[in-house]
Protein backbone atom coordinates (compact mmCIF):
# COMPACT_ATOMS: atom_id res chain seq x y z
CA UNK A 1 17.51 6.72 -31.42
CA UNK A 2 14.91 4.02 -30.79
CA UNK A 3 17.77 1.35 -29.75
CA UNK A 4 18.58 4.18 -26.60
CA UNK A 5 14.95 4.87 -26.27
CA UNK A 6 14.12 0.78 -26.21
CA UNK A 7 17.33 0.00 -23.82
CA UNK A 8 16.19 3.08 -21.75
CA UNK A 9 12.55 0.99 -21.39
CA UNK A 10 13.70 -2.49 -20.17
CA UNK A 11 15.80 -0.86 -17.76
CA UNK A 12 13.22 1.17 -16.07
CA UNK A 13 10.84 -2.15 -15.97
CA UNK A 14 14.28 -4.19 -14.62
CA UNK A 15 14.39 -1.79 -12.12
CA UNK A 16 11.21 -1.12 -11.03
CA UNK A 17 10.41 -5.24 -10.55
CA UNK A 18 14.18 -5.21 -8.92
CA UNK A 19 12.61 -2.55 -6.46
CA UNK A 20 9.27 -4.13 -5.68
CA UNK A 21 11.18 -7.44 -5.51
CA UNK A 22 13.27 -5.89 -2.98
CA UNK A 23 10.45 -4.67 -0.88
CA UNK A 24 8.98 -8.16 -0.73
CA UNK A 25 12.48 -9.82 -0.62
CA UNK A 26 14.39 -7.44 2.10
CA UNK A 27 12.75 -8.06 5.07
CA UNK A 28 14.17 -11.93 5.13
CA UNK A 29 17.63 -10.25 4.94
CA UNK A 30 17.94 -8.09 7.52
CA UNK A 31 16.23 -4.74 6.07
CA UNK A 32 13.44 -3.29 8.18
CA UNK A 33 11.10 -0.81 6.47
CA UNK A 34 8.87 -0.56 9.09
CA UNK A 35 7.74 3.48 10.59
CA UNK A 36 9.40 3.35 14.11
CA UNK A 37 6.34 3.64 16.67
CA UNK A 38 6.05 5.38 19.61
CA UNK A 39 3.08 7.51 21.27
CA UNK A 40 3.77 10.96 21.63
CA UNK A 41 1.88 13.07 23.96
CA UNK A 42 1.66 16.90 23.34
CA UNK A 43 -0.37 19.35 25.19
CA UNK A 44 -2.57 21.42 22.90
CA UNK A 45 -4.30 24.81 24.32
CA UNK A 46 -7.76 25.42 22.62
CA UNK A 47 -8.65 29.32 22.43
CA UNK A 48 -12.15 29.12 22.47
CA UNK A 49 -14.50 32.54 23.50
């Protein structure tokens, strides 16, 4: 049970540095995680006595 528990371990820390090596990694090949931006405008009625 430990063996599974111990394998189950390194490959959660393999992927999580294979995921924030990605994030620093991706961008030189092609991925873009940047928000798309654009202004939006929206008219907003205030009911105020």
């Amino acid at each position: 049970m430990s063996r599974i528990f111990k394998l189950l371990v390194y490959l959660i820390i393999l992927g999580a540095i294979g995921l924030v090596g990605y994030a620093y990694v991706g961008p030189f090949f092609g991925a873009d995680f940047s928000a798309p931006q654009s202004e939006v405008r929206v008219p907003v009625t205030l009911d105020a006595n």
